[in-house]
C-alpha atoms as a PDB file:
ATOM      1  CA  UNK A   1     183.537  61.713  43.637  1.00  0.00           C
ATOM      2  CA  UNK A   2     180.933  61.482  40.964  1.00  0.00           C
ATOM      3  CA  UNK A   3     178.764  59.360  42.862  1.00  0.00           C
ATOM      4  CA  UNK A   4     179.099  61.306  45.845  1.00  0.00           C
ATOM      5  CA  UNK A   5     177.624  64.266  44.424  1.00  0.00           C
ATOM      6  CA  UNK A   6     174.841  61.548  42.975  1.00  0.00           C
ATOM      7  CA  UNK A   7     173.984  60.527  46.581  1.00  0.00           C
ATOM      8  CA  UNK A   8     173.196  63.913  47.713  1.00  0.00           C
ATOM      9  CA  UNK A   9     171.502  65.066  45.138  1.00  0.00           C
ATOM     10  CA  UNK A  10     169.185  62.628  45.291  1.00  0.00           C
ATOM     11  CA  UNK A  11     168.483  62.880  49.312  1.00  0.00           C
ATOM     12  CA  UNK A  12     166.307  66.031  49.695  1.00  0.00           C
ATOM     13  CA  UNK A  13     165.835  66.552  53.079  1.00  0.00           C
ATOM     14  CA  UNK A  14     162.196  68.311  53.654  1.00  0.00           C
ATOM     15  CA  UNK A  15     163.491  69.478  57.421  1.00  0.00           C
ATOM     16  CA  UNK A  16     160.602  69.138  60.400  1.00  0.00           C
ATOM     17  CA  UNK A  17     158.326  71.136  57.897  1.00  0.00           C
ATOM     18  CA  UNK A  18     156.724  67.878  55.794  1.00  0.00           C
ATOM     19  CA  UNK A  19     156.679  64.945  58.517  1.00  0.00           C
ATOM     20  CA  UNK A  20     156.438  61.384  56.538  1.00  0.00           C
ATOM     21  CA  UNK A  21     152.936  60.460  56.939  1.00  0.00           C
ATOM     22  CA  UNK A  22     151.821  64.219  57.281  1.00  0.00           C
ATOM     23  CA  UNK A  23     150.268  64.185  53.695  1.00  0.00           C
ATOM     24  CA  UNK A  24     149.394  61.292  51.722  1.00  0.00           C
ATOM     25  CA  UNK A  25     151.593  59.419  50.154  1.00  0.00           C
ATOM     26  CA  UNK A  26     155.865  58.961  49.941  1.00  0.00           C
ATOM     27  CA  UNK A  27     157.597  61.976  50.887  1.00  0.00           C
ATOM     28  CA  UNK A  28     160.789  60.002  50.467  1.00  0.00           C
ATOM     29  CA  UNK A  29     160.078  58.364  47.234  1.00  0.00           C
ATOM     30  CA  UNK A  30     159.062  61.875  45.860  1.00  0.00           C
ATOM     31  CA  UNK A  31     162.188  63.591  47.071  1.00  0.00           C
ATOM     32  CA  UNK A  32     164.158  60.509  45.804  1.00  0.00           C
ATOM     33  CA  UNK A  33     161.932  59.641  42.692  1.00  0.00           C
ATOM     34  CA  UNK A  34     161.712  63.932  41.518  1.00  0.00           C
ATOM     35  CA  UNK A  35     164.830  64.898  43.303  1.00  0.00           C
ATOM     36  CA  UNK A  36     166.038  66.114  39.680  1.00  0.00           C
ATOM     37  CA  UNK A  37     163.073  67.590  38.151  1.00  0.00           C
ATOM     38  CA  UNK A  38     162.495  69.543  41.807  1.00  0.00           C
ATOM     39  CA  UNK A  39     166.129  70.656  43.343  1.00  0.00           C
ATOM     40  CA  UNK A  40     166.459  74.526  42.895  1.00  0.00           C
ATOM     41  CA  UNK A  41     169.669  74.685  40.626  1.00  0.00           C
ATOM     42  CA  UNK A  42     169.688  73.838  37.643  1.00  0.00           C
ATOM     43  CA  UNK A  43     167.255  74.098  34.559  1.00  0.00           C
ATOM     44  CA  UNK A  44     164.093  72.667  34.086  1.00  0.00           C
ATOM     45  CA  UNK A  45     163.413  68.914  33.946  1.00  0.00           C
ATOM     46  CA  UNK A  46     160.907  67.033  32.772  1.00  0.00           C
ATOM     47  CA  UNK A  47     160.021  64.099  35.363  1.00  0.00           C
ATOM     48  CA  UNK A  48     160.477  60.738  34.733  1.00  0.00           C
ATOM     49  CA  UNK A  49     157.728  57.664  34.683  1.00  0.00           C
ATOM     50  CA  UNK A  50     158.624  57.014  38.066  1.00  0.00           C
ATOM     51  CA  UNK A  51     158.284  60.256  39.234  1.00  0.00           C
ATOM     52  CA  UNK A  52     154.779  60.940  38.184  1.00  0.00           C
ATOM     53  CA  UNK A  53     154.049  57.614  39.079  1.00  0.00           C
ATOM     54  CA  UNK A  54     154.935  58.630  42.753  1.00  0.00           C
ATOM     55  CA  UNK A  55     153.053  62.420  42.021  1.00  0.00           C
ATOM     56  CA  UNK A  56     149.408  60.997  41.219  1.00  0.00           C
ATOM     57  CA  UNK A  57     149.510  59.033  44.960  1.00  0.00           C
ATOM     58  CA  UNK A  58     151.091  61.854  46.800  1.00  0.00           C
ATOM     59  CA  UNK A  59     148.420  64.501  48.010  1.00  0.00           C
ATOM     60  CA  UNK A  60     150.891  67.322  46.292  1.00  0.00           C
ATOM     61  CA  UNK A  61     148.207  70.681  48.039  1.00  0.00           C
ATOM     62  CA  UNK A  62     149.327  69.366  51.371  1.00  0.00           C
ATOM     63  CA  UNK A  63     152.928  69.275  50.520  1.00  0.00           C
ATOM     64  CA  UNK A  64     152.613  72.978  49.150  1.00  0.00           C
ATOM     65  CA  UNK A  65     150.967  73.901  52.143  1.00  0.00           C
ATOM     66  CA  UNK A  66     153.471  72.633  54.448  1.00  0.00           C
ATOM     67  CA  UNK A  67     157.023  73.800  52.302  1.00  0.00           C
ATOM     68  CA  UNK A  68     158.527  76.367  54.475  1.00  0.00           C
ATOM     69  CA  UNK A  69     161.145  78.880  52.888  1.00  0.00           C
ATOM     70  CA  UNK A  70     163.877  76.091  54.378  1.00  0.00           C
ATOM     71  CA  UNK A  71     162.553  73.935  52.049  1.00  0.00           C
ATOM     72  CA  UNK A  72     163.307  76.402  49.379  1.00  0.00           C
ATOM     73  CA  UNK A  73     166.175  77.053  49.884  1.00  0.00           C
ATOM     74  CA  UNK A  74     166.782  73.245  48.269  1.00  0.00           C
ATOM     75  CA  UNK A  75     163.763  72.572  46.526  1.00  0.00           C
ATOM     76  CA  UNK A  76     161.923  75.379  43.667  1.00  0.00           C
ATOM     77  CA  UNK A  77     158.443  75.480  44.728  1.00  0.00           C
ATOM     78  CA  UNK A  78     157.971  76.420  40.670  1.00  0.00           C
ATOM     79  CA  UNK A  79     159.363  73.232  40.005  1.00  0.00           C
ATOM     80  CA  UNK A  80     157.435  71.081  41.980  1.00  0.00           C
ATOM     81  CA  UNK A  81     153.907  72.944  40.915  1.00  0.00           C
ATOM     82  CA  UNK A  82     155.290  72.221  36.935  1.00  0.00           C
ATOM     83  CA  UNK A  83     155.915  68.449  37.870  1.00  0.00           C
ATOM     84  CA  UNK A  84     152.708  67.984  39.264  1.00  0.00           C
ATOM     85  CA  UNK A  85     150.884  69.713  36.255  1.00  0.00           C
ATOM     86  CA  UNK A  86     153.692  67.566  33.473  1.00  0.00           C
ATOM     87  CA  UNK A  87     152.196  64.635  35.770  1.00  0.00           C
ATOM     88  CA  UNK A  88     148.468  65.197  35.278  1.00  0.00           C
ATOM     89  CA  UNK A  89     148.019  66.313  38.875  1.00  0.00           C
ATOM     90  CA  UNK A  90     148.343  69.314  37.871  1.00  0.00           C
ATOM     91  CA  UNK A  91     147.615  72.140  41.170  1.00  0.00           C
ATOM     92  CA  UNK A  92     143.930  74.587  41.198  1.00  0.00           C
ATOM     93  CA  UNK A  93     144.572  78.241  39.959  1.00  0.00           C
ATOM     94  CA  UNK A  94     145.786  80.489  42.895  1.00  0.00           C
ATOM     95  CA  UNK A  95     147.318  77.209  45.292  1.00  0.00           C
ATOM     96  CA  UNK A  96     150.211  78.677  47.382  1.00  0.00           C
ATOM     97  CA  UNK A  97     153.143  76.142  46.620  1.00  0.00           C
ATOM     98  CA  UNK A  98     155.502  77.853  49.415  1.00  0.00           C
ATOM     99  CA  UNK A  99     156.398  81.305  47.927  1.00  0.00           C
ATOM    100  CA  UNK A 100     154.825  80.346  44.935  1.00  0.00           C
ATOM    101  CA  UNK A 101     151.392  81.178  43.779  1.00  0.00           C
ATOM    102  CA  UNK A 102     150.324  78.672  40.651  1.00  0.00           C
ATOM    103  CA  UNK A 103     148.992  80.783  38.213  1.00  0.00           C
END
């Protein structure tokens, strides 16, 4: 059961809103690589290695531009804007992230 709940977690499904190859880099290997520092419940997480390894490749405005309120409903917008910053890609003052303005 345990890994059950593992395996969805980790499978973030962006809808028709972010098409792979849309923005640059590995929309899948984000969702899969961040899927914990990213996914709406929960607290807080810091990302792992591989995770900003992923974030300084993937073009992370064009993502923000694209996230519809779908997205949101799985995904925190705030998250992803504080795992690009904890990354060193951090996102320009005022960029919409979806709902989110980064301040």
């Amino acid at each position: 059961m345990a890994l059950a709940i593992l395996v969805i977690v980790g499978m973030i499904n962006f809808g028709d809103s972010i098409l792979p190859g849309e923005c640059k880099g590995d929309l899948y290997a984000f969702s899969d690589l961040c899927h914990e520092s990213i996914v709406k419940a929960g607290p807080k997480v810091k990302p792992s290695h591989a995770c900003c390894d992923i974030v300084k490749t993937f073009d992370m405005p064009c993502m923000c531009k694209k996230l519809s309120s779908h997205d949101e409903t799985i995904v925190a917008a705030a998250k992803i804007v504080y795992v690009a910053d904890s990354c060193g890609h951090a996102l320009s003052h005022g960029t919409k992230c979806g709902s989110y303005s980064v301040p």
